[in-house]
Each structure stands twice: as C-alpha cells, then as structure tokens.
N, C-alpha and C. Protein backbone atom coordinates (compact mmCIF):
# COMPACT_ATOMS: atom_id res chain seq x y z
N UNK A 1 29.35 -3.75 6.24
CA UNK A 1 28.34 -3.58 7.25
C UNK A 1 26.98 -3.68 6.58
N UNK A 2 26.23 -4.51 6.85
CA UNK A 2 24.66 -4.41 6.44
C UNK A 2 23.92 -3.43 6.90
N UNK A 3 22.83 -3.61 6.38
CA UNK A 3 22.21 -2.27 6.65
C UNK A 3 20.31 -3.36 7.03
N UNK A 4 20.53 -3.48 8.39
CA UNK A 4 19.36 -4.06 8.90
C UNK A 4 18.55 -3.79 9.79
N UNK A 5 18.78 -2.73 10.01
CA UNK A 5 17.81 -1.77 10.71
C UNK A 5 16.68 -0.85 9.41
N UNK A 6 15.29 -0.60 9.88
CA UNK A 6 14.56 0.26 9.00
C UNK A 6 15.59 1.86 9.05
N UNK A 7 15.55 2.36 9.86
CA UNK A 7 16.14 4.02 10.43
C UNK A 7 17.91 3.82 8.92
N UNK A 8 18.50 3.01 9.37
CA UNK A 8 19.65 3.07 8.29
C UNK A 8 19.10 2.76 6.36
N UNK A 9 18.15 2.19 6.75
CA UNK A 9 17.95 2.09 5.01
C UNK A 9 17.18 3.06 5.03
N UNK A 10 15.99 3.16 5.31
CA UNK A 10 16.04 5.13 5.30
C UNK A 10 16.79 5.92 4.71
N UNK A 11 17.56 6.17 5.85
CA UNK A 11 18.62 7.30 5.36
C UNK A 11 19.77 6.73 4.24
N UNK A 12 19.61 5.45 3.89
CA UNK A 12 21.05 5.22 2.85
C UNK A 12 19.51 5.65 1.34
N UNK A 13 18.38 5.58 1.86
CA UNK A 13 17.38 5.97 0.68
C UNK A 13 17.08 7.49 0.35
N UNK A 14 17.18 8.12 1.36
CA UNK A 14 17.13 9.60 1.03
C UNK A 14 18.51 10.49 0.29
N UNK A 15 19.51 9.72 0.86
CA UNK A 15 20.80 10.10 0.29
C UNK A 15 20.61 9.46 -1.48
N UNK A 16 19.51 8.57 -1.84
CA UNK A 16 19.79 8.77 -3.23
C UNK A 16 19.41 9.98 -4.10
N UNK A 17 19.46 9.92 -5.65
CA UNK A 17 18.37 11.02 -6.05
C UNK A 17 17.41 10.42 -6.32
N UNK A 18 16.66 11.07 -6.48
CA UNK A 18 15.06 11.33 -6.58
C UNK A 18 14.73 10.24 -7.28
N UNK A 19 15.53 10.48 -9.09
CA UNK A 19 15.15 9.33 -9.90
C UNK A 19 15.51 7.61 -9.39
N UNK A 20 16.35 7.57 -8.58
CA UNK A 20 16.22 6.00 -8.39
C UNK A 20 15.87 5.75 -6.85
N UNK A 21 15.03 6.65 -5.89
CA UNK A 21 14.69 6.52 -5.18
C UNK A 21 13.45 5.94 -5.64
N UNK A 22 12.62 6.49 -6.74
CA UNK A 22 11.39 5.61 -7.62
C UNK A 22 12.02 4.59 -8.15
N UNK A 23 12.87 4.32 -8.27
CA UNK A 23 13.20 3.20 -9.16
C UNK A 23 13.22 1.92 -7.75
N UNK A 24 13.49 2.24 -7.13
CA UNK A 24 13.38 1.73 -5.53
C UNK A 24 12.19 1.62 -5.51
N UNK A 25 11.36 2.38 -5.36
CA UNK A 25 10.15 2.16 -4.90
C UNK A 25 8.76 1.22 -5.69
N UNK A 26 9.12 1.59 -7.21
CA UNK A 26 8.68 0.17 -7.83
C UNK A 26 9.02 -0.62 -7.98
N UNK A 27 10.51 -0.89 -7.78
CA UNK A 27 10.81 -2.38 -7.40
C UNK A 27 10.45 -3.14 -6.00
N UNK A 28 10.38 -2.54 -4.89
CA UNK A 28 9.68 -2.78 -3.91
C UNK A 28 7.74 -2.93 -3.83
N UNK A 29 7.23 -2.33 -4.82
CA UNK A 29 6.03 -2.58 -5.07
C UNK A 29 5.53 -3.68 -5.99
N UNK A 30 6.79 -4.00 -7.30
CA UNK A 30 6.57 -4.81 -8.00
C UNK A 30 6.44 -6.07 -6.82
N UNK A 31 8.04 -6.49 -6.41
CA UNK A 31 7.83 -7.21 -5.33
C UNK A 31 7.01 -7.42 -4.23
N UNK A 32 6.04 -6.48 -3.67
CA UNK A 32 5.60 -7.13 -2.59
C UNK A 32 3.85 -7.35 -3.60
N UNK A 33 3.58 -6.94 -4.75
CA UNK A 33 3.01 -7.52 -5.41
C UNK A 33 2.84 -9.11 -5.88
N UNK A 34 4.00 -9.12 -6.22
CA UNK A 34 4.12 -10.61 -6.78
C UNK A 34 4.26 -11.69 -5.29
N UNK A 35 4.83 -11.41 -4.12
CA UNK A 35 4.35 -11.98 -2.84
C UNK A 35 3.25 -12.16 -2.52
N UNK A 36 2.63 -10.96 -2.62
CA UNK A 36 1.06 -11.78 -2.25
C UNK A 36 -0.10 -11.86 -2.84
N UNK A 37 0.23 -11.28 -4.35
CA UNK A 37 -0.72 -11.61 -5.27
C UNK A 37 -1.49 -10.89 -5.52
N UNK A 38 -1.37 -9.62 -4.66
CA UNK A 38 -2.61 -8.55 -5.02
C UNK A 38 -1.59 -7.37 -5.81
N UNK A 39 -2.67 -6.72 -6.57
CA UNK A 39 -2.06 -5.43 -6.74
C UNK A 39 -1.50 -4.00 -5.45
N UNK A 40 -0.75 -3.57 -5.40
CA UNK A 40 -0.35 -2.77 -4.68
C UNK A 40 -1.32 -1.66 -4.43
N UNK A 41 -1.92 -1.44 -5.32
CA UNK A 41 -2.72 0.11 -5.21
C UNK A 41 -4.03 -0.40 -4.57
N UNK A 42 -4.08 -1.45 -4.59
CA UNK A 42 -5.33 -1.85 -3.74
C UNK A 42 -6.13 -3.42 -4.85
N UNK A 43 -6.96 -3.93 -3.77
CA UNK A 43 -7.32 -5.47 -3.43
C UNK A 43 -8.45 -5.89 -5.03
N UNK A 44 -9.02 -4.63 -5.47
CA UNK A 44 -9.63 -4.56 -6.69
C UNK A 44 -9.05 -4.21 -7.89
N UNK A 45 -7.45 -4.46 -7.84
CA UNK A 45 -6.63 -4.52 -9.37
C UNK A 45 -6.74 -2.63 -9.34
N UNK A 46 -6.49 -1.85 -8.36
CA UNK A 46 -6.36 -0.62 -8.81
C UNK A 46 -6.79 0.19 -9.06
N UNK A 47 -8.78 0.12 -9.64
CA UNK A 47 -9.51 0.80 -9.75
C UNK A 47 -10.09 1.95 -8.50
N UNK A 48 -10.91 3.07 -8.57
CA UNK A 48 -11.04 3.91 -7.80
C UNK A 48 -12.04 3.40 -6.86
N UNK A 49 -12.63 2.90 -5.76
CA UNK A 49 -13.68 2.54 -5.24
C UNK A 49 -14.52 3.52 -5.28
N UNK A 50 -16.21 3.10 -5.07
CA UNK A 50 -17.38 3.98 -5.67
C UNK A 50 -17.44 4.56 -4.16
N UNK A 51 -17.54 5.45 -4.16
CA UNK A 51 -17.75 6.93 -3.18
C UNK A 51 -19.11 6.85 -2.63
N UNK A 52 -19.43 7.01 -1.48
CA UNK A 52 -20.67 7.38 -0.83
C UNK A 52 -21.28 8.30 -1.75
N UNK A 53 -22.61 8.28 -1.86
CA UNK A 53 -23.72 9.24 -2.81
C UNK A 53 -23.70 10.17 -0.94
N UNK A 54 -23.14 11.13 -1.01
CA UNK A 54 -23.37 12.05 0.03
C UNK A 54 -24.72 12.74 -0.44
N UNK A 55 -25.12 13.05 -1.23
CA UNK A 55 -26.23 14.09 -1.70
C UNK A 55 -27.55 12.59 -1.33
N UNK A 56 -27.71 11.93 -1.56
CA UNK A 56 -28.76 11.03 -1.68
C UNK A 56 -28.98 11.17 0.36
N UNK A 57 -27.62 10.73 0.44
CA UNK A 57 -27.45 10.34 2.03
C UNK A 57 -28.13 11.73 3.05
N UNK A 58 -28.04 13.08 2.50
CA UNK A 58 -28.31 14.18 2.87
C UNK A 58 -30.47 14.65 2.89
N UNK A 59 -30.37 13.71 2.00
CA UNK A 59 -31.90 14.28 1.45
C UNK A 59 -32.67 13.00 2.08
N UNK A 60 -32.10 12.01 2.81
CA UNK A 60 -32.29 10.96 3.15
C UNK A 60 -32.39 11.87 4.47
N UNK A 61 -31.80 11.75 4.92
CA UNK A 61 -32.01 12.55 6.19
C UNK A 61 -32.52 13.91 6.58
N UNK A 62 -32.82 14.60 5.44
CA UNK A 62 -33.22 16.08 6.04
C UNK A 62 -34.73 16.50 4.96
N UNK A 63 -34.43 15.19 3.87
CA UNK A 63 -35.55 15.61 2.75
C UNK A 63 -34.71 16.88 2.14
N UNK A 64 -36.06 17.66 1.69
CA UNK A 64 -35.66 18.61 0.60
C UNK A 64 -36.05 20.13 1.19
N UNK A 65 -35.47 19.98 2.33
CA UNK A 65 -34.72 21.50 2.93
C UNK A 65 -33.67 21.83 2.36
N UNK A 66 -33.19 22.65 2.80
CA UNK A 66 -32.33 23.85 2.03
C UNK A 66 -31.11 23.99 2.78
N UNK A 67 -30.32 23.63 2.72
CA UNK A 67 -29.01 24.07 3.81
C UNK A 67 -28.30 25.13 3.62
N UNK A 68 -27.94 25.91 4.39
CA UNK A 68 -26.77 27.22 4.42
C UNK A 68 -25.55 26.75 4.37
N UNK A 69 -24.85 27.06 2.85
CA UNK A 69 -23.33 27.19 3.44
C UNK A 69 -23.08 28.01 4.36
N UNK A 70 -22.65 26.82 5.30
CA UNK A 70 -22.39 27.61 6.53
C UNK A 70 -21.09 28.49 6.45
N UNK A 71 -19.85 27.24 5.49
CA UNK A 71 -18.83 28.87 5.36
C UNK A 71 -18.97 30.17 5.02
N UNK A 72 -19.86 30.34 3.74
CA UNK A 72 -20.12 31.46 3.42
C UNK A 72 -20.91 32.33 4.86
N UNK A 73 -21.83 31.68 5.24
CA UNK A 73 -22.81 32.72 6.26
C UNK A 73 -21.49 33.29 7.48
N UNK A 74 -20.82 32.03 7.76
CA UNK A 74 -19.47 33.03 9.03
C UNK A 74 -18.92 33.77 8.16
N UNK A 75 -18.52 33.82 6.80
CA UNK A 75 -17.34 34.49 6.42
C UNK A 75 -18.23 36.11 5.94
N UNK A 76 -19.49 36.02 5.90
CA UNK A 76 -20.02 37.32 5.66
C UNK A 76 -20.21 38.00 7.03
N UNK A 77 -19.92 36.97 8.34
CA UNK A 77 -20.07 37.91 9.76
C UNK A 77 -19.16 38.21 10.12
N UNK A 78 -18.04 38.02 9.38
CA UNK A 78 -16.30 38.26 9.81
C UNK A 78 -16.34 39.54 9.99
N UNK A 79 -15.74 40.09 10.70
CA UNK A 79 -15.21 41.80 9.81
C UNK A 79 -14.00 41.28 9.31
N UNK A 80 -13.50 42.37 8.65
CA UNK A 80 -12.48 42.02 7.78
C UNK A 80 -12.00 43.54 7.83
C-alpha cells in the first residue's frame, strides 16, 4: 500500500524516532534545495536579515521624550 496521502506520511513520520525523523527532515530540505536552487533557510544563503532600528524609528516619531514602561507602571498598580 503506498502511502499518498499527506495525513498517512505524517503519521508513518511520527511513529519514527526522533533521530531519523531529522534525518528525514534534511533529506527533504537537502532536496527541495537542490530543486529550486535556493537555500532552505531563506533566499539570502541563510544569513539573519537586518532588523528594523526600532529605537531610531521611535525618536523619529516622538523625538526625545521619555516613555513609561508601561509594564512596569500597571504592575506597580496591581495589588498583589
């Protein structure tokens, strides 16, 4: 019986152990790598992409006011 449904390879994948459930899973990454030519972890060979400057973006918009952590200010009106 094949197994050609997603829902049955699934479960014939969880029934492995752990260690060749990875062994599965980079062979499936090697492969759909080499299909389409990109790296798997992403379109720039893997590296981390550069993050929004949130602090620039903040002072951009409010200048150089002062903000309240606001968690701290509720968590000192809590009772407890």
């Amino acid at each position: 019986m094949a197994m050609s449904k997603v829902l049955e390879i699934e479960s014939a994948l969880r029934q492995l152990p752990a260690q060749d459930q990875w062994e599965v899973a980079r062979w499936l990454l090697d492969a759909l790598e080499e299909r389409t030519g990109t790296a798997a972890k992403g379109q720039n060979g893997g590296s981390v992409p550069a993050l929004p400057d949130y602090a620039a973006r903040r002072r951009q918009i409010f200048g150089d006011k002062v903000l309240p952590n606001m968690v701290l200010v509720s968590r000192s009106e809590e009772r407890w």
